[in-house]
N, C-alpha and C. Protein backbone atom coordinates (compact mmCIF):
# COMPACT_ATOMS: atom_id res chain seq x y z
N UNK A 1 -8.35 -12.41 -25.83
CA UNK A 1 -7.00 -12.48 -25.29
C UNK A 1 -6.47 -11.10 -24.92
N UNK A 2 -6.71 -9.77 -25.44
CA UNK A 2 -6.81 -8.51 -25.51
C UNK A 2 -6.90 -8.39 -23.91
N UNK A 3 -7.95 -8.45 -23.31
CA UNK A 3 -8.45 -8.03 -21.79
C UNK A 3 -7.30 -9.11 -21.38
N UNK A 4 -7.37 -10.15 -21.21
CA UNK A 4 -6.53 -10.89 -20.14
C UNK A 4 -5.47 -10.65 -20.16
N UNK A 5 -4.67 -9.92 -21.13
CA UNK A 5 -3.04 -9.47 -21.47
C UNK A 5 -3.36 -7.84 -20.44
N UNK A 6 -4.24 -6.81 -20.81
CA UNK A 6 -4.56 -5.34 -20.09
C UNK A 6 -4.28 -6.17 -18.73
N UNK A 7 -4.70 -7.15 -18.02
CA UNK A 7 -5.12 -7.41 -16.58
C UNK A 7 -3.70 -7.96 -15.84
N UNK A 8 -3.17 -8.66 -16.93
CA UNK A 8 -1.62 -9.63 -15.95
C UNK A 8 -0.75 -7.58 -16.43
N UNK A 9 -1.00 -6.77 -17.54
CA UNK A 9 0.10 -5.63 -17.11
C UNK A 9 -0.62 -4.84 -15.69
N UNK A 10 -1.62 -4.78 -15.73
CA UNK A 10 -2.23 -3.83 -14.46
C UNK A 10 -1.73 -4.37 -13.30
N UNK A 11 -1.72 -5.90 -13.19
CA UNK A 11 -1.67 -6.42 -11.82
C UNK A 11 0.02 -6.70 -11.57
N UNK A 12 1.25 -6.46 -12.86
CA UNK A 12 2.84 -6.64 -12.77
C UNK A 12 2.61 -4.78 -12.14
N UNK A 13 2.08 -4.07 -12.76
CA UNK A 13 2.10 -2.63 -12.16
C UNK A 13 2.03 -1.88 -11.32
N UNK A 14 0.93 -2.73 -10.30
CA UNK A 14 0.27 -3.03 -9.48
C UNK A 14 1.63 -2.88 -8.39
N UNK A 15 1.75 -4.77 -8.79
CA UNK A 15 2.65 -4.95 -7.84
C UNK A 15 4.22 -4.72 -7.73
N UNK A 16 4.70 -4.15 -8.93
CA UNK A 16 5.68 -2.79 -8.42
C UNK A 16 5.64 -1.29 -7.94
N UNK A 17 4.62 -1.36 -7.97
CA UNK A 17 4.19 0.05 -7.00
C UNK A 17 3.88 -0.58 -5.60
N UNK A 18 3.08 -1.83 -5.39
CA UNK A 18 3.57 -2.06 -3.64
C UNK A 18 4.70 -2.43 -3.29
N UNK A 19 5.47 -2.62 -4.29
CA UNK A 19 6.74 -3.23 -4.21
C UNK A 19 7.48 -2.03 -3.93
N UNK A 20 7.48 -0.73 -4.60
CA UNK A 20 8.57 0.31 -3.93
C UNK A 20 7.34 1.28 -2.86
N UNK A 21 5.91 0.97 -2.33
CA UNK A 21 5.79 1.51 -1.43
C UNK A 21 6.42 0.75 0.04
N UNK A 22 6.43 -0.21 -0.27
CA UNK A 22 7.25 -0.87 1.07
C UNK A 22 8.73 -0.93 1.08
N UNK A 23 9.42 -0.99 -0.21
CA UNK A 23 10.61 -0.50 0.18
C UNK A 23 10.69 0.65 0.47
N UNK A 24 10.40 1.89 -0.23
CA UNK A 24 10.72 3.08 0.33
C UNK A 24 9.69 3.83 1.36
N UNK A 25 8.49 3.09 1.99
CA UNK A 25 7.97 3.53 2.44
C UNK A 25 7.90 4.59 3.59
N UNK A 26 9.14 3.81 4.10
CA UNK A 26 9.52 4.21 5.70
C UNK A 26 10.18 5.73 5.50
N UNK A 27 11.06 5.82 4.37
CA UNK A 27 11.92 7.40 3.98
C UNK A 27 10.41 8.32 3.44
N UNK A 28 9.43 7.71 2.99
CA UNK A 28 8.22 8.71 3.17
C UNK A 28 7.45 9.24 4.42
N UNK A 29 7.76 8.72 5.30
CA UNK A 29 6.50 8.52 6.50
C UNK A 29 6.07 7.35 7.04
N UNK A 30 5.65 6.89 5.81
CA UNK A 30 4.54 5.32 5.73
C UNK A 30 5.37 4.91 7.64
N UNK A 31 4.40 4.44 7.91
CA UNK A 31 4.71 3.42 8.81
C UNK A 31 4.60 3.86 10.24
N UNK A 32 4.96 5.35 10.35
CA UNK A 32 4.98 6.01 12.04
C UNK A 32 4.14 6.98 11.32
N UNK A 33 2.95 6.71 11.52
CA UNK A 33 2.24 8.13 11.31
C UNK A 33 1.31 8.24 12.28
N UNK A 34 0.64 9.38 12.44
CA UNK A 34 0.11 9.64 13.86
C UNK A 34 -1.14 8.85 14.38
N UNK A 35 -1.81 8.36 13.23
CA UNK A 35 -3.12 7.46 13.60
C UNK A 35 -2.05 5.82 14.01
N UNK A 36 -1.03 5.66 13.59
CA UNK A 36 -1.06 3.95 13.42
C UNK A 36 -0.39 4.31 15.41
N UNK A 37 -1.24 2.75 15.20
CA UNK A 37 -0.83 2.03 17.03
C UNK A 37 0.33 1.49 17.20
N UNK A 38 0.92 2.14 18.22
CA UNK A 38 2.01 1.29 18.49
C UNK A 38 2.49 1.74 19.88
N UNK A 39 2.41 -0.04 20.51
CA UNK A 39 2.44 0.41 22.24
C UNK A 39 3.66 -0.89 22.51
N UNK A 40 4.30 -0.35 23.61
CA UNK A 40 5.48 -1.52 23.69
C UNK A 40 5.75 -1.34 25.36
N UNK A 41 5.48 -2.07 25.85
CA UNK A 41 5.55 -2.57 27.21
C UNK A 41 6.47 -4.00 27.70
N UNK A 42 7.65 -3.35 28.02
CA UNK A 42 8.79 -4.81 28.29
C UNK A 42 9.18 -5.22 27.29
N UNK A 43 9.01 -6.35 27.04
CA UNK A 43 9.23 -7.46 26.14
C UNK A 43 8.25 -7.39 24.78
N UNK A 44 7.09 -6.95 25.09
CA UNK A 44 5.71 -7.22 24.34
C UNK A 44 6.01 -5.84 23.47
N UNK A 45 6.06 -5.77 22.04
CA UNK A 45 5.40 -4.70 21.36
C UNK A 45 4.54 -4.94 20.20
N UNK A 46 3.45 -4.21 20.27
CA UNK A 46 2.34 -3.99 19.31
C UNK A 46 2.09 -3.17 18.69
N UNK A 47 1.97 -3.44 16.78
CA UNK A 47 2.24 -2.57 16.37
C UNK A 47 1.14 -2.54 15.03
N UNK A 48 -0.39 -1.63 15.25
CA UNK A 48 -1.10 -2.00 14.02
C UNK A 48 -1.07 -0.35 13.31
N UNK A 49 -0.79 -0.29 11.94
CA UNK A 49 -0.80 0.45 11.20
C UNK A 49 -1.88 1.06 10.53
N UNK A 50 -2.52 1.70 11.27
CA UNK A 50 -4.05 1.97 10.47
C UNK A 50 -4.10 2.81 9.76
N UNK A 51 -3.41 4.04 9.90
CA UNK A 51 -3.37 5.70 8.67
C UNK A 51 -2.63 4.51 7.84
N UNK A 52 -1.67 4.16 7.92
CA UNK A 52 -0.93 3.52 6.91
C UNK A 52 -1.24 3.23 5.80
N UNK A 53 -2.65 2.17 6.64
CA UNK A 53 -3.31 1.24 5.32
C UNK A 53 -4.30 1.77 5.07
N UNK A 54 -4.76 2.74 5.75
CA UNK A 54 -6.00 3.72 4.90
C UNK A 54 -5.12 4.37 3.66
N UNK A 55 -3.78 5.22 4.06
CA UNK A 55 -3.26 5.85 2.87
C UNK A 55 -2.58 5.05 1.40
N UNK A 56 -2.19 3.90 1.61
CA UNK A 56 -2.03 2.36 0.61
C UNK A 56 -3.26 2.31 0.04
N UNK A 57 -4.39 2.37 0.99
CA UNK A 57 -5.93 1.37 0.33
C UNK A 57 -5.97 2.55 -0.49
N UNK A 58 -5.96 4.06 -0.76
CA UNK A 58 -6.19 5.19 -1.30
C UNK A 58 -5.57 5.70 -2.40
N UNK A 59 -4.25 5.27 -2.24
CA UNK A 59 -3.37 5.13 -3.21
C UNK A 59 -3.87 3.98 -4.29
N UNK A 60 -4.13 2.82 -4.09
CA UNK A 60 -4.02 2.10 -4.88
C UNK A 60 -5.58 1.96 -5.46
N UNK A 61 -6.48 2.31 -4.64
CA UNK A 61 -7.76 2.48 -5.48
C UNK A 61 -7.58 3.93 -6.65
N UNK A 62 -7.17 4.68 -6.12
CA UNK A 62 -6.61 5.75 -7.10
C UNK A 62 -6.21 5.15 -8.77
N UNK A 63 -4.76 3.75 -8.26
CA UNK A 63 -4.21 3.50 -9.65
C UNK A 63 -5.08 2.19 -10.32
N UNK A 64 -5.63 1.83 -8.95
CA UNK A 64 -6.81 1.13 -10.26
C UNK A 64 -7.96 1.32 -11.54
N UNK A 65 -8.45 2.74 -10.20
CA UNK A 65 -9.26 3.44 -11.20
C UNK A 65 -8.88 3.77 -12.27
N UNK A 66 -7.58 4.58 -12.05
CA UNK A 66 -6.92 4.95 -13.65
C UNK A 66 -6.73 3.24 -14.59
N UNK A 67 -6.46 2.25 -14.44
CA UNK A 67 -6.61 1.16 -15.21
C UNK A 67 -7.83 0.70 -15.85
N UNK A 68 -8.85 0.78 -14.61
CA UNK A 68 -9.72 -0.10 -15.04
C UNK A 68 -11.42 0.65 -15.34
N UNK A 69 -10.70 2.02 -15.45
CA UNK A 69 -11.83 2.99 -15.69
C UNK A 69 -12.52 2.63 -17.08
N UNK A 70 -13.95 2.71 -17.24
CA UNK A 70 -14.82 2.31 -18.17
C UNK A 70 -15.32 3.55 -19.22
């Protein structure tokens, strides 16, 4: 019962840290940064975030490791 209690706090931890990278993301950067796409023509805009989610995927493999390091 030990491990399955470590895993529901890692994953509430988890998800208040994506929880204030998307709220406050935008007053960091997150979101217009120089790799992410974003093209808007008329009516039509497109908008894929790629530094974004490379710097999220980096971040958060970071705080896993610290959890779930062996």
């Amino acid at each position: 019962m030990g491990s399955i209690g470590k895993v529901i706090i890692s994953l509430g931890i988890t998800l208040v840290i994506i929880g204030m990278i998307i709220t406050y993301g935008s007053k960091l950067g997150l979101g217009r940064l120089p790799g992410d796409i974003f093209i808007k023509k008329g009516n039509v805009t497109f908008y894929f975030p790629i530094l974004t989610c490379v710097i999220i995927s980096i971040i958060l493999t970071l705080i896993g490791n610290l959890f779930f390091r062996r």
